[in-house]
N, C-alpha and C. Protein backbone atom coordinates (compact mmCIF):
# COMPACT_ATOMS: atom_id res chain seq x y z
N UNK A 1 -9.02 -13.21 -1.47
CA UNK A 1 -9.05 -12.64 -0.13
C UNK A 1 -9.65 -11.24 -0.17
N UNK A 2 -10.06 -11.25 0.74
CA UNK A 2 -10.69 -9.28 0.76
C UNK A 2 -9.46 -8.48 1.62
N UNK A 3 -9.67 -7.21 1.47
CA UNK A 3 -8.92 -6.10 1.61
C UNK A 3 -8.28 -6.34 3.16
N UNK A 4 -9.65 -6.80 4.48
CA UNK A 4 -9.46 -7.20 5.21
C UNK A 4 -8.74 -8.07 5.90
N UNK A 5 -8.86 -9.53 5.53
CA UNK A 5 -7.84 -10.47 5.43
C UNK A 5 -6.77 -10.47 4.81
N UNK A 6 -6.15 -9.31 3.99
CA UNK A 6 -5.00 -9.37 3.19
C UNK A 6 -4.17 -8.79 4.25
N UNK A 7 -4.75 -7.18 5.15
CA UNK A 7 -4.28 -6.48 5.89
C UNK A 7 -4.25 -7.46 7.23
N UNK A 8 -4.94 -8.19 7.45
CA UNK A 8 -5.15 -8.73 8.63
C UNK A 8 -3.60 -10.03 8.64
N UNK A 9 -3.36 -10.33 7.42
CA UNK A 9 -2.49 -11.45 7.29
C UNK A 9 -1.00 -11.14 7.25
N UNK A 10 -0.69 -9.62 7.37
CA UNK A 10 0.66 -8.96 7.19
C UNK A 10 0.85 -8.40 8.51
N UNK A 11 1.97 -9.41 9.07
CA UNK A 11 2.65 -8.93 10.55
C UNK A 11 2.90 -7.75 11.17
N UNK A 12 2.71 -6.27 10.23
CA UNK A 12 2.35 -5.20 11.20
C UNK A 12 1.43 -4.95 11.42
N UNK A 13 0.32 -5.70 11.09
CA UNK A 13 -1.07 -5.80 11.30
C UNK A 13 -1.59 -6.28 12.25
N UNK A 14 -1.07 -7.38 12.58
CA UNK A 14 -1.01 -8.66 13.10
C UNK A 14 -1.61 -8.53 14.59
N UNK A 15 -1.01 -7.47 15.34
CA UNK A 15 -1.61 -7.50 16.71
C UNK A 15 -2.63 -6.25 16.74
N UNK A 16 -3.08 -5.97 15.59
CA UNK A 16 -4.32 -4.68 15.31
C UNK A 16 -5.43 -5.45 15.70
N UNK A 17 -6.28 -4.36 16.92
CA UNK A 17 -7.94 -5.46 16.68
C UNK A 17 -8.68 -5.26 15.46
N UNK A 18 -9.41 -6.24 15.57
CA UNK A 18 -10.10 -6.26 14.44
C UNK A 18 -10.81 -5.16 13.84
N UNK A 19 -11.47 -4.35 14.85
CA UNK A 19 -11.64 -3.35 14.14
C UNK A 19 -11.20 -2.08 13.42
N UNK A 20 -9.31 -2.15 14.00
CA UNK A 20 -8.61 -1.23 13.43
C UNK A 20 -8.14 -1.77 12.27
N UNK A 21 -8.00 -2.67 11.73
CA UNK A 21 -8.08 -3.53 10.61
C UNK A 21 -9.00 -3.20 9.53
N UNK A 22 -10.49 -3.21 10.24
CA UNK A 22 -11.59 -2.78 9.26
C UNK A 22 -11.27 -1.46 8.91
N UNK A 23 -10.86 -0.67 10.14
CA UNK A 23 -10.73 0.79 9.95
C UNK A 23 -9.74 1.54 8.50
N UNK A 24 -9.06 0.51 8.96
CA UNK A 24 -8.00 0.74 7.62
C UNK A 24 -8.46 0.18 6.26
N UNK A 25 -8.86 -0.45 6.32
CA UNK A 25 -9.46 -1.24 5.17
C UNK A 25 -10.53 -0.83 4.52
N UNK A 26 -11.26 0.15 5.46
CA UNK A 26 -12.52 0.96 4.73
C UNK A 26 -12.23 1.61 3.47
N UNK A 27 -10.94 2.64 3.53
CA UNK A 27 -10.79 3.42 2.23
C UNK A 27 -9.74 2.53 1.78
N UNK A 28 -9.55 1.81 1.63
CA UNK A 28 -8.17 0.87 0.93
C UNK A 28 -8.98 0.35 -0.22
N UNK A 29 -7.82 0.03 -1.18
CA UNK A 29 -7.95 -0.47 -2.46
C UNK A 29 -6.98 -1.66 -3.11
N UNK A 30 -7.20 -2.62 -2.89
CA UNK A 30 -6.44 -4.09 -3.66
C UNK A 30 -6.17 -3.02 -4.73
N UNK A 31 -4.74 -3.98 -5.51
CA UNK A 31 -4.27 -3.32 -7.03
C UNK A 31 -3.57 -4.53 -7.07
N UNK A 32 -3.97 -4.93 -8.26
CA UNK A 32 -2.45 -6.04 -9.15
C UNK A 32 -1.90 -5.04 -10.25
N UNK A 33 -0.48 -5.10 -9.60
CA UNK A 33 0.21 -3.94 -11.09
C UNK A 33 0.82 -4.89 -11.65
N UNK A 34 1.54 -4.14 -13.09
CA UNK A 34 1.89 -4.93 -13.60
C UNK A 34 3.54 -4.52 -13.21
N UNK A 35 4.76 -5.58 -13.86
CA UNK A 35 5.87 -5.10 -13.96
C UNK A 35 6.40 -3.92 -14.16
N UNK A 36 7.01 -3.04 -13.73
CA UNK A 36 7.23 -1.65 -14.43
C UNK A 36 6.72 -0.78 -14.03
N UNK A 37 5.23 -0.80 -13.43
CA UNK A 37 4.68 -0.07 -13.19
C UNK A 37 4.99 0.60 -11.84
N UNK A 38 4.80 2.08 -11.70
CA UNK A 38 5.19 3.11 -10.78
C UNK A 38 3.91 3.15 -9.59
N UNK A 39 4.35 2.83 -8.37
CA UNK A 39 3.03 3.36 -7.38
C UNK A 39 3.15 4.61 -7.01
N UNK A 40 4.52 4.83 -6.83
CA UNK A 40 5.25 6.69 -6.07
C UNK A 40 5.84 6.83 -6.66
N UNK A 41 5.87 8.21 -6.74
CA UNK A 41 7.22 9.32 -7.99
C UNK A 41 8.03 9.78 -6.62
N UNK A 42 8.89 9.82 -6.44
CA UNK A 42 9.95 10.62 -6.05
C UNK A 42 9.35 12.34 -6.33
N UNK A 43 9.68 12.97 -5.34
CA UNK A 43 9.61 14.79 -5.43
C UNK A 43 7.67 14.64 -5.18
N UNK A 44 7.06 13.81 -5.32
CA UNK A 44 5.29 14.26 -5.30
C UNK A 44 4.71 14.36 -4.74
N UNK A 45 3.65 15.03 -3.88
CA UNK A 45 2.92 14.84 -2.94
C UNK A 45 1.63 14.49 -3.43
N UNK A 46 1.83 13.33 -2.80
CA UNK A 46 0.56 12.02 -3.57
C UNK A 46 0.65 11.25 -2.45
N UNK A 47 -0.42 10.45 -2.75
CA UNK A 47 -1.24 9.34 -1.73
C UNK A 47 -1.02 8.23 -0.77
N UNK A 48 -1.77 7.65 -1.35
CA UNK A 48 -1.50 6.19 -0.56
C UNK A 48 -0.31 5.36 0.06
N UNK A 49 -0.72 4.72 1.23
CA UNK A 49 0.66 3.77 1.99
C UNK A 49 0.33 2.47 1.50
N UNK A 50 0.72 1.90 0.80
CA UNK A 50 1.07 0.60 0.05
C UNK A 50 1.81 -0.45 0.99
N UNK A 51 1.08 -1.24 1.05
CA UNK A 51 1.37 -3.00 1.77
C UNK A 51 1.00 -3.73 0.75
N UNK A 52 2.56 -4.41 0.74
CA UNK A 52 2.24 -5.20 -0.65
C UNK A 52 1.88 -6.99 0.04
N UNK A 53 1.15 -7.33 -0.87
CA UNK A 53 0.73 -8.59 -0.43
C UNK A 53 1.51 -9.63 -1.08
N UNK A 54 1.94 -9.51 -2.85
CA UNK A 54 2.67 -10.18 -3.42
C UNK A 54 3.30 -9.74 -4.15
N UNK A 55 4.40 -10.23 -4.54
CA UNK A 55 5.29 -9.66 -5.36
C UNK A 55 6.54 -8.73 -4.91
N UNK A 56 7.26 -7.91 -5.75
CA UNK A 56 8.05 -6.89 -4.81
C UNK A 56 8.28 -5.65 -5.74
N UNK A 57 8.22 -4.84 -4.91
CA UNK A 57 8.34 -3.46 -5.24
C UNK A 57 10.19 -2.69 -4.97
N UNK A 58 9.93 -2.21 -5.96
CA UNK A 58 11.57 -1.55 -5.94
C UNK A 58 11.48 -0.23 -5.36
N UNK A 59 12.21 0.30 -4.63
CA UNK A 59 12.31 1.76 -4.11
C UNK A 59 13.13 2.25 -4.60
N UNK A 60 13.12 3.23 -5.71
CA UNK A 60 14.27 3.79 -6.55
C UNK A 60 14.43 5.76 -5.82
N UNK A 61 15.74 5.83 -5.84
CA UNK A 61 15.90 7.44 -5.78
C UNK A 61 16.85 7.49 -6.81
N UNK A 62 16.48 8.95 -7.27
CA UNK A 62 17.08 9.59 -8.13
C UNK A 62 17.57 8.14 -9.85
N UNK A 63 16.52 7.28 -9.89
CA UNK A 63 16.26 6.16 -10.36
C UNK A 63 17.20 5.18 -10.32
N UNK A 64 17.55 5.17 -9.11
CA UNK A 64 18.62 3.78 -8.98
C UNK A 64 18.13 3.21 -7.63
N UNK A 65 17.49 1.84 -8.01
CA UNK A 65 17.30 1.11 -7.02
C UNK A 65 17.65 1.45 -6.02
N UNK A 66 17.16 1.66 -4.38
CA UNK A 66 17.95 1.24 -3.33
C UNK A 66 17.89 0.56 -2.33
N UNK A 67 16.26 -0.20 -2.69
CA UNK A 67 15.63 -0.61 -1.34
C UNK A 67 14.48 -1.81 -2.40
N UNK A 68 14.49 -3.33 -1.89
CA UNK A 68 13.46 -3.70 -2.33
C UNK A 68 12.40 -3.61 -1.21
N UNK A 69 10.95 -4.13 -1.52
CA UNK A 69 9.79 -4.37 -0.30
C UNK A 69 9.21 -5.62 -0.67
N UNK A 70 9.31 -6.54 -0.45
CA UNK A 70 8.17 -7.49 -0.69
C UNK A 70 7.13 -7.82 0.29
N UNK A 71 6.50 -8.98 -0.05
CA UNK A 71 5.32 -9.73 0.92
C UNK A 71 5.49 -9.25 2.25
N UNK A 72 4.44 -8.50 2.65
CA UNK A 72 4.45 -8.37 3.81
C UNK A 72 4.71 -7.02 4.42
N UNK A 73 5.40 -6.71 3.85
CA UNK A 73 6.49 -5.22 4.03
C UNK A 73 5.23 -3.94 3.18
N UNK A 74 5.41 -2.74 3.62
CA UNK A 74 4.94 -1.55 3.32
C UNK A 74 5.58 -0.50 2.90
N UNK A 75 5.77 0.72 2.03
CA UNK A 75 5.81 1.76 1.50
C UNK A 75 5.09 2.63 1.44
N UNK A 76 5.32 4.03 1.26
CA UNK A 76 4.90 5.69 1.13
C UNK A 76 4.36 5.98 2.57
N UNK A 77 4.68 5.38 4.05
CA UNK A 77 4.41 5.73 4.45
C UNK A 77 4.81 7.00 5.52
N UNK A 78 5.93 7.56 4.74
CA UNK A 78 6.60 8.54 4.92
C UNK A 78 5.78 9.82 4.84
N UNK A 79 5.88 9.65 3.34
CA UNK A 79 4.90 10.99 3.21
C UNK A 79 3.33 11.33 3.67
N UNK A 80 2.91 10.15 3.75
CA UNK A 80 1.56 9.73 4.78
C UNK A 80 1.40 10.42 6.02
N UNK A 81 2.89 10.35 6.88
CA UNK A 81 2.72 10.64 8.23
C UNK A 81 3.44 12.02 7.87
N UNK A 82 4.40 12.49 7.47
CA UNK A 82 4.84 13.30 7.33
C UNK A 82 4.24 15.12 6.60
N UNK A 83 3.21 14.52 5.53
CA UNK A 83 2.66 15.33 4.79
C UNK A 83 3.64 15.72 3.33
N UNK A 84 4.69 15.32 4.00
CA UNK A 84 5.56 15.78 2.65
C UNK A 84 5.70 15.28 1.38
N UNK A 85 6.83 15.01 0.97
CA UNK A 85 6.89 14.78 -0.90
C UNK A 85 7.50 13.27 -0.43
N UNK A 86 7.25 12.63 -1.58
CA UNK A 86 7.42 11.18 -1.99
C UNK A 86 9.30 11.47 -1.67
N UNK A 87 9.60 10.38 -0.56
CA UNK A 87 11.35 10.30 -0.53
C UNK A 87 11.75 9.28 -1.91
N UNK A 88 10.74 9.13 -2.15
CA UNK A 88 11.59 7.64 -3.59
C UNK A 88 10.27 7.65 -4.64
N UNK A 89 10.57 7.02 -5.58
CA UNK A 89 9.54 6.13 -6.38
C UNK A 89 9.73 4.79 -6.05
N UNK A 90 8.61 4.08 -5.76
CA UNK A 90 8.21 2.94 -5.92
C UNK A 90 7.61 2.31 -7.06
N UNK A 91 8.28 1.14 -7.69
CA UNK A 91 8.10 0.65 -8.71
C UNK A 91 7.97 -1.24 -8.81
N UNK A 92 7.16 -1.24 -9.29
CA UNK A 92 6.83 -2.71 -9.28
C UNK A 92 8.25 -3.61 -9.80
N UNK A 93 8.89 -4.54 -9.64
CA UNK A 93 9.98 -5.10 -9.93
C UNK A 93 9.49 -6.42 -10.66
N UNK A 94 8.32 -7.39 -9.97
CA UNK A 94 7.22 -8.19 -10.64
C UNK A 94 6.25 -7.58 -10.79
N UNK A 95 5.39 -8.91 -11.27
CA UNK A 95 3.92 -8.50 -11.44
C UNK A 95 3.53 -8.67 -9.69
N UNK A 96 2.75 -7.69 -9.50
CA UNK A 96 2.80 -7.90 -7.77
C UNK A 96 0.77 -7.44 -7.35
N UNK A 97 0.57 -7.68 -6.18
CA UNK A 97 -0.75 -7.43 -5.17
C UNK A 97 -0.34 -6.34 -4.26
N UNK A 98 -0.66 -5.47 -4.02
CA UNK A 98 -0.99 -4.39 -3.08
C UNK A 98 -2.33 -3.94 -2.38
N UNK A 99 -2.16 -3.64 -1.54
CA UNK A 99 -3.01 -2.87 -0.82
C UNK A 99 -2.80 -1.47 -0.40
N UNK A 100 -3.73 -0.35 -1.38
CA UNK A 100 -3.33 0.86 -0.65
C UNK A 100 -4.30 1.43 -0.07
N UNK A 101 -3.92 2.01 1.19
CA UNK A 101 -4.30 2.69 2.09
C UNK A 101 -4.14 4.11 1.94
N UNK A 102 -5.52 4.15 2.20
CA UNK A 102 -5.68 5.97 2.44
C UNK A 102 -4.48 6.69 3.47
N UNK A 103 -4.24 7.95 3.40
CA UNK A 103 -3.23 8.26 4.48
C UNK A 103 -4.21 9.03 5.70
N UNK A 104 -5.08 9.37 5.23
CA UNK A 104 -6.09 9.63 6.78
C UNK A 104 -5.99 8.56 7.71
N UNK A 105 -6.88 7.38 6.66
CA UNK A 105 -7.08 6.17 7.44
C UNK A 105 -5.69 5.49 8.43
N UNK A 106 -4.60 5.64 7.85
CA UNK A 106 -3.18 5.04 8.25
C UNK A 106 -3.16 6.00 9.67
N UNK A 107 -3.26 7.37 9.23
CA UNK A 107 -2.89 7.78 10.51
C UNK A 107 -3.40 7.94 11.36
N UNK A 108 -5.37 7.75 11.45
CA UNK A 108 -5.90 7.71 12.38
C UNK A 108 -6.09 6.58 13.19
N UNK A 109 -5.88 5.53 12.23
CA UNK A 109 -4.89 4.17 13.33
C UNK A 109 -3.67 3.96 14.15
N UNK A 110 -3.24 4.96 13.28
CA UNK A 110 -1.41 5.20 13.96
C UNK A 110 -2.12 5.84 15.16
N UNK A 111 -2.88 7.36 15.54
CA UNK A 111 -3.23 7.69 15.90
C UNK A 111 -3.63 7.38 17.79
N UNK A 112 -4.61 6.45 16.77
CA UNK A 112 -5.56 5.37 17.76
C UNK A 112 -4.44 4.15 18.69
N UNK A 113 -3.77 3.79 17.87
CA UNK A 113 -3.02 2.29 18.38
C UNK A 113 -1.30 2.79 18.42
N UNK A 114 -1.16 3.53 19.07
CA UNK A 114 0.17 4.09 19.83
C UNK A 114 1.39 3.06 19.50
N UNK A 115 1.15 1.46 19.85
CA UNK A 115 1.93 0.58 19.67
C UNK A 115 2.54 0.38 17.83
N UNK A 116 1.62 0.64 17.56
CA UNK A 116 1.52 0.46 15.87
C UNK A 116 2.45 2.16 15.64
N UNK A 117 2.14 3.43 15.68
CA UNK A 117 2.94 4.06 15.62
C UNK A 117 4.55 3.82 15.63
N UNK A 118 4.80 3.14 16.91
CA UNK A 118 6.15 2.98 17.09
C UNK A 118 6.70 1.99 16.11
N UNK A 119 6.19 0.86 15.75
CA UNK A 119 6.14 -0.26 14.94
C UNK A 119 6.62 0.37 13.72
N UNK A 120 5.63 0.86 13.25
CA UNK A 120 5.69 1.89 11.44
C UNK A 120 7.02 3.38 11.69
N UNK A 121 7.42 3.67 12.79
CA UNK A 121 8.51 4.75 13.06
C UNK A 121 9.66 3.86 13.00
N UNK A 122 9.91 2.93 13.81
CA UNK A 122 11.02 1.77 13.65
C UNK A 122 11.54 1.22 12.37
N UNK A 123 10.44 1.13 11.74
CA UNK A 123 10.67 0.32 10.19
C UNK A 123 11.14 1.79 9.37
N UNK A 124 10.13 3.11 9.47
CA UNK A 124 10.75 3.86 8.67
C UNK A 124 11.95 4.21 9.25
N UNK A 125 12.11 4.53 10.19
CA UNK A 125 13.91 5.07 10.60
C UNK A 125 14.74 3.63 9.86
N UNK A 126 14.82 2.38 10.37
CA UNK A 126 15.60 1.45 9.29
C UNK A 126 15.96 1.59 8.06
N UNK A 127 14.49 2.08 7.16
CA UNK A 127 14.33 2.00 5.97
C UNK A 127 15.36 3.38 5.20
N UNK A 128 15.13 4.51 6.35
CA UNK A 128 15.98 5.82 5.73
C UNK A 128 17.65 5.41 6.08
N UNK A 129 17.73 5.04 7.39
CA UNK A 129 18.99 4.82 7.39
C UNK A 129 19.86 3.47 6.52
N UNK A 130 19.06 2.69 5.58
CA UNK A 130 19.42 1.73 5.08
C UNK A 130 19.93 2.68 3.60
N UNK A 131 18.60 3.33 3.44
CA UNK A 131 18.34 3.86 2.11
C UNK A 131 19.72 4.73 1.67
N UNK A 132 19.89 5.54 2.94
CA UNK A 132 20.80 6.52 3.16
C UNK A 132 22.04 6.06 3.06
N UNK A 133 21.93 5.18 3.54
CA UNK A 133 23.52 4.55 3.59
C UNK A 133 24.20 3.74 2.63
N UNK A 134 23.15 3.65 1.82
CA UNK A 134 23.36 2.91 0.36
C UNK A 134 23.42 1.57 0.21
N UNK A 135 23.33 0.63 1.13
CA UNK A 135 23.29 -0.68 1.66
C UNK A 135 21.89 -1.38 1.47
């Protein structure tokens, strides 16, 4: 699949037109990691918003699991919109497919498609108050 159809096939995507799709997809980069491997450090101010296509990613703080993500689902896009430091590390749990996205690109879609903003604010407020709550 290309970068396009991967983003195009993951339900927060889903009601993006097509060309905000491309838009995002311009600076994006497929990755197969392996097991183990780290996408986000916790404390960093670093990159990309990660939609994983396969596999699942672990969200660790202070290195204890607290959050998985799989198929479908997205990460770092906290610090993306925020500017700030990585709230977790993300860590591959399988061997997994990602797609990362530039954080310009993320937010000048967020930007652009108002509906999608609220969409990606919803999931992160869940995600902190899940995280937070230790559940």
């Amino acid at each position: 699949m290309t970068v396009v159809a991967d983003l195009a096939s993951l339900a927060i995507f889903a009601d993006l037109p097509p060309e905000q799709v491309e838009r995002l997809a311009k600076h994006a980069e497929e990755l197969d990691v392996e097991a183990g491997e780290e996408l986000t450090h916790e404390g960093r101010y670093e990159g990309p918003v990660f939609a994983v296509i396969s596999g699942t990613i672990g969200i660790e703080r202070g290195g204890r699991v607290v959050d998985t993500i799989g198929p479908g689902g997205f990460f770092g896009e906290i610090a993306a919109i925020d500017g700030g430091a990585r709230t977790a590390t993300g860590r591959a749990v399988e061997d997994s497919h990602v797609v990362a996205i530039s954080p310009r690109q993320f937010n000048e879609v967020l930007d652009q498609v108002p509906e999608l903003r609220v969409v990606v604010m919803n999931a992160m407020d869940e995600r902190l108050a899940r995280i937070d709550s230790g559940t």
